[in-house]
Protein backbone atom coordinates (compact mmCIF):
# COMPACT_ATOMS: atom_id res chain seq x y z
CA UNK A 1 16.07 107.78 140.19
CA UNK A 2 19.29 109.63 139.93
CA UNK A 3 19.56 109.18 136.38
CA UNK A 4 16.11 110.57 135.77
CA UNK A 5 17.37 113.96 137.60
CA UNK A 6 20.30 113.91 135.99
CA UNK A 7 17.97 113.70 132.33
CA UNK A 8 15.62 115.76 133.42
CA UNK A 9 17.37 118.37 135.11
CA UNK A 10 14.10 118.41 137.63
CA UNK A 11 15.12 119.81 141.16
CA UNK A 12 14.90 116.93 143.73
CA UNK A 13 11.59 118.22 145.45
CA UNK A 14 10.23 117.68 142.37
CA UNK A 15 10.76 113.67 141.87
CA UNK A 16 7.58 111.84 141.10
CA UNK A 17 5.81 110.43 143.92
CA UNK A 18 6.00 107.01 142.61
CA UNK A 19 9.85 107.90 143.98
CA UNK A 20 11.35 107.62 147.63
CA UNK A 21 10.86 110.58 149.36
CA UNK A 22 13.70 113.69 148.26
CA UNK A 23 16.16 113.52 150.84
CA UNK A 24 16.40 109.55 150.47
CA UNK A 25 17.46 109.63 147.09
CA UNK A 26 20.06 112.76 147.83
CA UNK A 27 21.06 110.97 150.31
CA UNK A 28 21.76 107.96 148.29
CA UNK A 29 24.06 110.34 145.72
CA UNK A 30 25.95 112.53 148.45
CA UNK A 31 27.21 108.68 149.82
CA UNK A 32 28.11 107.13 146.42
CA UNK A 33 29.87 110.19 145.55
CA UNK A 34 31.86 110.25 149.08
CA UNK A 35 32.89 106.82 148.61
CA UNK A 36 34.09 106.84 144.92
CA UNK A 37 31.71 104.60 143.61
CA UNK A 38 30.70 106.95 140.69
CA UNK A 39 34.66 106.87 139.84
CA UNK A 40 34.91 103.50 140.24
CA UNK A 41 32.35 102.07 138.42
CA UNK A 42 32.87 104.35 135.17
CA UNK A 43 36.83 103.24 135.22
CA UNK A 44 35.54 99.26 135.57
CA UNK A 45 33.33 99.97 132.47
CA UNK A 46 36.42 101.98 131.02
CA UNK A 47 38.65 98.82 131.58
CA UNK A 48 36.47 96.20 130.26
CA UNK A 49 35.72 98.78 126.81
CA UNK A 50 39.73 99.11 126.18
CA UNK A 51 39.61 95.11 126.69
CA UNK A 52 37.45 95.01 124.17
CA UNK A 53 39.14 96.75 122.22
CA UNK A 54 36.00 99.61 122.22
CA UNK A 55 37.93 102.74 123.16
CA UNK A 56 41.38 103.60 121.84
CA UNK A 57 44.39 106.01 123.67
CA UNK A 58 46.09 106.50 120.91
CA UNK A 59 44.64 109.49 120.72
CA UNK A 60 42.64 112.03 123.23
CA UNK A 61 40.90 115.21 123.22
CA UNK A 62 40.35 117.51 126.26
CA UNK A 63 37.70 120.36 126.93
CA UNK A 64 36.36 122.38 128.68
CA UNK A 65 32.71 124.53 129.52
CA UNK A 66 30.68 126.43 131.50
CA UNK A 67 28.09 125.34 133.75
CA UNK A 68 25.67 128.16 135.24
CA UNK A 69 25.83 128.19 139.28
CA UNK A 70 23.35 130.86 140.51
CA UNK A 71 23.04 129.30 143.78
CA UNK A 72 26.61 129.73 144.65
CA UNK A 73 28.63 127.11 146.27
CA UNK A 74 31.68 125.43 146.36
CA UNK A 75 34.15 125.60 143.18
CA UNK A 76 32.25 128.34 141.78
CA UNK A 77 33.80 131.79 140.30
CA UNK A 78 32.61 134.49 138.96
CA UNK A 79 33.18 134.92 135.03
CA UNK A 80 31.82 137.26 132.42
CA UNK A 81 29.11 134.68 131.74
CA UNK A 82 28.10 134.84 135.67
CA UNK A 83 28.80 132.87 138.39
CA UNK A 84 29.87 128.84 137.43
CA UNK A 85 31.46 126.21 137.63
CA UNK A 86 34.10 124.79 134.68
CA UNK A 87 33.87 120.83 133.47
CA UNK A 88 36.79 119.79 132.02
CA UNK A 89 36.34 116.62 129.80
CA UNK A 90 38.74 113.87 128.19
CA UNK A 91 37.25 111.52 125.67
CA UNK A 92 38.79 109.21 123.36
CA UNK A 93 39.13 109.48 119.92
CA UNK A 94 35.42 107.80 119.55
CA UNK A 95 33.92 110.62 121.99
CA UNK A 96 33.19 108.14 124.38
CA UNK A 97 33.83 109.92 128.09
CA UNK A 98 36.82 109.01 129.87
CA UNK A 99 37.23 111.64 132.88
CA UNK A 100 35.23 114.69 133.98
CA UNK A 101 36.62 116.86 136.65
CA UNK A 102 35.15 120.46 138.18
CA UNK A 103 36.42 123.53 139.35
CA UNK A 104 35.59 127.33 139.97
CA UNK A 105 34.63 128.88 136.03
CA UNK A 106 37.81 131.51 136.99
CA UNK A 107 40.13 128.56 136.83
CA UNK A 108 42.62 128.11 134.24
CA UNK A 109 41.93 124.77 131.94
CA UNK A 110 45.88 124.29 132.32
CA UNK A 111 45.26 124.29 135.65
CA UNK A 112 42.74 121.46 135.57
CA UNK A 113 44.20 119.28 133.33
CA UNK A 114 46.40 117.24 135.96
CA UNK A 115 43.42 116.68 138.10
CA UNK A 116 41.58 115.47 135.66
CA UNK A 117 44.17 112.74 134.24
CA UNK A 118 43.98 112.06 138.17
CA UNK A 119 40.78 110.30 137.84
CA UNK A 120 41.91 107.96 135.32
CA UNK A 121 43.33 104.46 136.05
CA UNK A 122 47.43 104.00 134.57
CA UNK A 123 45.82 101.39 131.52
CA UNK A 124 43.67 104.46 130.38
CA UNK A 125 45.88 107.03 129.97
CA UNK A 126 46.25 108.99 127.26
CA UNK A 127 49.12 108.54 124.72
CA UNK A 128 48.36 111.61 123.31
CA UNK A 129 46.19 114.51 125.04
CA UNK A 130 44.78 117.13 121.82
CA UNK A 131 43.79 120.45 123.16
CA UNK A 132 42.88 123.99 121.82
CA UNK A 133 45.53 126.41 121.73
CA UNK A 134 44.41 127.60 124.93
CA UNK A 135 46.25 124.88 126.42
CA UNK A 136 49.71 125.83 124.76
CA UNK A 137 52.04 125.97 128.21
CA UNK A 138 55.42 125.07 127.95
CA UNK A 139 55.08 124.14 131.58
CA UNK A 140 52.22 121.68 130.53
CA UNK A 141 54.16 120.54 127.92
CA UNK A 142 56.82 119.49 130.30
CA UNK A 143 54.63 117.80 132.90
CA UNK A 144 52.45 115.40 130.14
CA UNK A 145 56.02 114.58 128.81
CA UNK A 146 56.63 113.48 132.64
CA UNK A 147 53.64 111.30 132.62
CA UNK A 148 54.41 109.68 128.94
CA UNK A 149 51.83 112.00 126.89
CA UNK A 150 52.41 113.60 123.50
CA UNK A 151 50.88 117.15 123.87
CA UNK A 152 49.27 118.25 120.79
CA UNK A 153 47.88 121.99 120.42
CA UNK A 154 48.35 124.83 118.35
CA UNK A 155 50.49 127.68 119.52
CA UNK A 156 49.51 130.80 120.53
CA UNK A 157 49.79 133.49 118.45
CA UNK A 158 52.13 135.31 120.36
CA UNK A 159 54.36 132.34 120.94
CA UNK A 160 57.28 130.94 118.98
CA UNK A 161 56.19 127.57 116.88
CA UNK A 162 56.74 124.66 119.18
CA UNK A 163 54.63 122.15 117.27
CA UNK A 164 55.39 120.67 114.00
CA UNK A 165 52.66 120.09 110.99
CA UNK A 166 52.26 116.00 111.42
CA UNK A 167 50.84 115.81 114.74
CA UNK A 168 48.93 118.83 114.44
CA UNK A 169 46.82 117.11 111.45
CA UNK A 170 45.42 115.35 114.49
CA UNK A 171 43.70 118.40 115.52
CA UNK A 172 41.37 118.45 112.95
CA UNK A 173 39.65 115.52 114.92
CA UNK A 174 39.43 117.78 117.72
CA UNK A 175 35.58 118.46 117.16
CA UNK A 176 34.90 115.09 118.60
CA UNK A 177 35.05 116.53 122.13
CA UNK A 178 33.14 119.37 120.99
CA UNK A 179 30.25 116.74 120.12
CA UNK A 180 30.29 114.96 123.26
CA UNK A 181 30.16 117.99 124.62
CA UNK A 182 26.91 119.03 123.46
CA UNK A 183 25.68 115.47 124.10
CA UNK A 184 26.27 116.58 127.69
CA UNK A 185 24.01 119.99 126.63
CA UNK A 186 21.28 117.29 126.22
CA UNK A 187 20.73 115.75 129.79
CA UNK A 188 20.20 119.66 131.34
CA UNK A 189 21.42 118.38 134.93
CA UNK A 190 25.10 118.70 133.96
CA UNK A 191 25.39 122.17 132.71
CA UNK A 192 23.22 123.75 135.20
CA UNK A 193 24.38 123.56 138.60
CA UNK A 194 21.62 123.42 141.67
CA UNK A 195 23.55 122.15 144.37
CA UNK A 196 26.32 123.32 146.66
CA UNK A 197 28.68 120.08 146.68
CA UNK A 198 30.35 120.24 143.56
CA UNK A 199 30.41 115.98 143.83
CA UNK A 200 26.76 115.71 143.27
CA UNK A 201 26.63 117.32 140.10
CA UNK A 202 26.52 115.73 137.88
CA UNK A 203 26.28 112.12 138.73
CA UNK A 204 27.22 109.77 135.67
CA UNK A 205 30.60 110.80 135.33
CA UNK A 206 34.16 110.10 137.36
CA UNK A 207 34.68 113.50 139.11
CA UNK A 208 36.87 115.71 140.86
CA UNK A 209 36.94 119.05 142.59
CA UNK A 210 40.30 120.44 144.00
């Protein structure tokens, strides 16, 4: 039932009747998300995948977007686009989802990015963590070399060169977070926020809101 909102991007009053009444299956979410079990099911699944030798941390892309929040709320902030919420997403170097945290849209992505590494279990961290140069922080830098990650991103244009040419080849890849992404842009519940918790939007995904 919660998956079918989640693809369908349907409002809850609007579940089929063949479903338990609204507030049931709400109910349902707002108590898996309070207790972690979201979390703590995707890092079991994340575990046995890196077992299997399915997803690889050598290396990992972050990213972030925009998801519309008309309704207001908590972690929203008001941006040129309107009022929303950011995701910030890690994936591995297959795509495949590893963390998804939230905050206000007016929050800096180099802000996010340690909450988001928060959500992932020590065997599925990142060796390496590619970003956009929006992401280019000496400060971040610092603080992913404290946690045992390789920081790869461009520099700013108005910053000295930090970053040599071999590990930036590895940015090239970095349309593979761009693609999952848009695979997000294809279940509408994600990107479109309808309720006030930030934890019930959206569902499928570990998640965090500071």
């Amino acid at each position: 039932m919660i998956l079918f909102v989640l693809h369908t991007g349907i409002q809850w009053k609007h579940l089929p009747r063949t479903f338990p009444p609204k507030s049931t299956v709400h109910d349902y979410l707002k108590a898996w998300s309070q207790s972690d079990v979201f979390r703590k099911i995707y890092a079991a699944i994340i575990s046995n995948l890196i077992d299997q030798g399915r997803v690889s941390l050598d290396q990992c892309f972050i990213d972030a977007t925009f998801a519309a929040a008309k309704g207001g709320g908590q972690c929203v902030g008001l941006t040129r686009k309107g009022k929303g919420t950011k995701l910030q997403l890690i994936v591995d170097q297959n795509g495949v989802p590893l963390a998804l945290s939230i905050d206000a849209a007016s929050v800096g992505e180099t802000s996010m990015v340690q909450q988001t590494l928060g959500l992932l279990e020590e065997e599925s961290t990142p060796e390496r963590l590619i970003e956009d140069k929006g992401y280019d922080s000496d400060a971040l830098d610092q603080t992913l070399a404290e946690l045992g990650i390789e920081m790869i991103a461009p520099n700013r244009s108005n910053r000295s060169q930090t970053q040599d040419g071999r590990p930036l080849r590895r940015y090239r890849h970095r349309w593979i977070v761009e693609r999952t992404i848009a695979w997000l842009g294809n279940h509408p519940r994600p990107l479109t926020r309808h309720e006030n918790m930030p934890p019930s939007s959206p569902p499928s995904l570990p998640l965090a809101a500071s």
